[in-house]
Every structure is written in C-alpha cells, then in structure tokens.
Protein backbone atom coordinates (compact mmCIF):
# COMPACT_ATOMS: atom_id res chain seq x y z
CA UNK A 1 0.00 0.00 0.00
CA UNK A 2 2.96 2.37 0.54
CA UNK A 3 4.60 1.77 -2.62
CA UNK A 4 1.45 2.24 -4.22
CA UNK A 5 0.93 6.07 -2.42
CA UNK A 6 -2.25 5.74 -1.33
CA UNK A 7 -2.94 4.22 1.99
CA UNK A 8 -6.43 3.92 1.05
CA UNK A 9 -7.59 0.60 1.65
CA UNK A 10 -10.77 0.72 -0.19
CA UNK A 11 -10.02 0.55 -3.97
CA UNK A 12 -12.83 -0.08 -6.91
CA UNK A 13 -13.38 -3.76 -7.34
CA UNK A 14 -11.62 -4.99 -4.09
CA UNK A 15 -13.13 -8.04 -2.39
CA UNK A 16 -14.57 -8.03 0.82
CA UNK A 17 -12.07 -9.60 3.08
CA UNK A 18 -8.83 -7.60 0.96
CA UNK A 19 -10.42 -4.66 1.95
CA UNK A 20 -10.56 -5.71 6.02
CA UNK A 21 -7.26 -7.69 5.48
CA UNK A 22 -5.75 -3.77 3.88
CA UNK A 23 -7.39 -2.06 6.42
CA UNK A 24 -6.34 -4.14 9.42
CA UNK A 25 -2.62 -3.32 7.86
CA UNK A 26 -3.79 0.11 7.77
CA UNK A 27 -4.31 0.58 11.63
CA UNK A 28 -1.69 -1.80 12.89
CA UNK A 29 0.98 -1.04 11.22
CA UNK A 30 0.35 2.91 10.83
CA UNK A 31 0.66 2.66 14.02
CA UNK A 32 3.80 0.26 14.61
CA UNK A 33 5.68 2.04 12.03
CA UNK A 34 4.85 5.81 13.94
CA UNK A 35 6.41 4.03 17.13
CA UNK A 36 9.20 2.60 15.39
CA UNK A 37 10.14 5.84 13.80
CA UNK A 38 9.94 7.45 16.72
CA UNK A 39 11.86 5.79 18.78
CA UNK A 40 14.73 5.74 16.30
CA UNK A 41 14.55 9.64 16.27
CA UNK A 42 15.07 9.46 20.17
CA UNK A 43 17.89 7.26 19.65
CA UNK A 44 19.46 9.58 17.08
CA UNK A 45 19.08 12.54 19.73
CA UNK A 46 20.66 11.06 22.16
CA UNK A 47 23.14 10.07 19.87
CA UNK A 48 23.40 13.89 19.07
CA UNK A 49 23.45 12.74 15.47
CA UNK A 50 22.04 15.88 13.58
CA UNK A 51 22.18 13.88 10.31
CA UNK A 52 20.11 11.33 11.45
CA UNK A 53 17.35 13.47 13.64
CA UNK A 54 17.01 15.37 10.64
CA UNK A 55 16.72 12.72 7.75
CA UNK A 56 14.59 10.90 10.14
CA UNK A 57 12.41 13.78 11.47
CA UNK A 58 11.45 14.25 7.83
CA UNK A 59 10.25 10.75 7.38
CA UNK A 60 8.28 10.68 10.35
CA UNK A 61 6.73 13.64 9.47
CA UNK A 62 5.92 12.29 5.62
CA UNK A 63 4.71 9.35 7.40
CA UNK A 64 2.43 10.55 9.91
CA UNK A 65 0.79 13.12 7.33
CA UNK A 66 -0.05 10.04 5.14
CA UNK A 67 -1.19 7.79 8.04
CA UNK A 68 -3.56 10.74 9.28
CA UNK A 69 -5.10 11.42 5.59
CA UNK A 70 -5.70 7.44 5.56
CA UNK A 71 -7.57 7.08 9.02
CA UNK A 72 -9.47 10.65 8.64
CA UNK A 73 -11.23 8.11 5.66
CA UNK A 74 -10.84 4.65 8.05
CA UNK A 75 -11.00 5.73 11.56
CA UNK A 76 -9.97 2.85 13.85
CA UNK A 77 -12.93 1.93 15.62
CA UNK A 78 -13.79 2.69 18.82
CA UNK A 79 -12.21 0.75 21.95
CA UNK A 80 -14.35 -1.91 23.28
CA UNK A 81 -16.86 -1.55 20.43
CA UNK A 82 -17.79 -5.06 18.57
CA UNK A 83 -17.33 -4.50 15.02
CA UNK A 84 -21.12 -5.29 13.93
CA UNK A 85 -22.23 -2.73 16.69
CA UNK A 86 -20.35 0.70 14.92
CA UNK A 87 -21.50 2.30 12.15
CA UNK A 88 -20.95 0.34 8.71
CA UNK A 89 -17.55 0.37 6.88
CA UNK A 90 -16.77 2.47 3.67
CA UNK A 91 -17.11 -1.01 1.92
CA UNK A 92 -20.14 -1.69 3.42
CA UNK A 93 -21.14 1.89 2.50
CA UNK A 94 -20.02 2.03 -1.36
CA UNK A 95 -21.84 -1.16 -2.04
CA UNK A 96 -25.38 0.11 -0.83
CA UNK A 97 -24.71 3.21 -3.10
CA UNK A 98 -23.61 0.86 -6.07
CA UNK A 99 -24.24 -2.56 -5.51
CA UNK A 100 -21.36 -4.39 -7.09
CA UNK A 101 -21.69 -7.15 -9.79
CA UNK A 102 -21.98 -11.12 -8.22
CA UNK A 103 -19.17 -13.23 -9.06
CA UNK A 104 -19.59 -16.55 -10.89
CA UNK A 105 -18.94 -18.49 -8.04
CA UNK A 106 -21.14 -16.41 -5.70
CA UNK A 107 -24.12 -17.46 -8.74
CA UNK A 108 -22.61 -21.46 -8.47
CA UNK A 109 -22.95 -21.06 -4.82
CA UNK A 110 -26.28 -19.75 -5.12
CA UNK A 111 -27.62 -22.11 -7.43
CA UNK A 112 -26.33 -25.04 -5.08
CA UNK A 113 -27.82 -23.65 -2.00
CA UNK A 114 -31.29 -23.08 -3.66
CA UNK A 115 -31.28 -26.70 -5.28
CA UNK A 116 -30.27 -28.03 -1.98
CA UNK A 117 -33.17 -26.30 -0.18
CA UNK A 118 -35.68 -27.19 -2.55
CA UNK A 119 -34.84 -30.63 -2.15
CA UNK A 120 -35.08 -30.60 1.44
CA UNK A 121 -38.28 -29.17 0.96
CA UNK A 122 -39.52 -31.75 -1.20
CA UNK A 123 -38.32 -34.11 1.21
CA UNK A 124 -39.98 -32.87 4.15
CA UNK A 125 -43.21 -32.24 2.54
CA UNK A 126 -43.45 -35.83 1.62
C-alpha cells in the first residue's frame, strides 16, 4: 500500500475480506511504524546525530501526514466496540450506493444452495 501512495484501503473492485485484510494493515501497522520511527529519532538525539534526527524527522513527518489522511477516511474503531455494533464500513457503505456485480462463483454457490433447499423441501413435505 505504501509503494502504491495511497494508503487507502478501499479501492474499486476490491473483495470483501482484501479490503478488512488492507485495512487491518492500515491501523496496525500505521501505528507500529509511527512508534518505530519514533523511537529511532530518540535514539538519534541522544546520539546527538544531527544527520540522522534530521533525515529521520522528515520521514516521520511524511509518514504521519499520510497515516492521518488514511484514518481521517478509516478511523480505527472505537475501543471496546464489537465490530457489527459501529457504524458500517466504507465497503459496506459504497456497495449500498452501487451494488457491485456477483461473481460466478457467488451465482454457483447460489444455485447449489437453492437446489439443496428445494430438495429438502420436497423431502420434508413428503
């Protein structure tokens, strides 16, 4: 997601779980990386290593102005709040707005499910 320069983890046709796997990445790591960073610019001060403090300093900064742009559109949720119980995700969202194309295996799936139904039903009719 870095590479790509957009932290956003909601991109047009993305599957379901990609999008919670990306935006799981999103909030952990934003945040591991911040820490990591951070500490190595308190390592370099110490050090009194201007070189470092400042090359660092600069890449902490890029990197926390990205990270914040990224969870301003995916806020983390909400300590002790169950997923299911917050409002819906920006997945969730986009796909009442446009409701996206089944796959072919979500029409197989379908299929199997309503020819396995209608023989139970025939089954417990009888």
């Amino acid at each position: 997601m870095w590479e790509s320069g957009s932290l956003n983890p909601l991109s047009p046709g993305i599957a379901f779980d990609t999008y919670y796997y990306r935006r799981a990445a999103l909030h952990y790591g934003g945040v591991a990386v911040i820490r990591k960073l951070t500490q190595r610019v308190r390592a370099a001060v110490e050090l009194q290593d201007d070189a470092a403090v400042t090359d660092l300093t600069e890449k902490l900064q890029t990197l926390v102005e990205r990270i914040e742009g990224a969870f301003k559109l995916e806020p983390p949720a909400e300590p002790n709040v169950l997923p299911w119980e917050g409002s819906p995700s920006r997945f969730h969202q986009t796909a009442i707005e446009t409701p996206r194309a089944r796959s072919e295996r979500q029409e197989t799936c379908s299929r199997e499910i309503g020819k396995v139904l209608g023989s139970a039903a025939l089954v417990g009719g009888s």
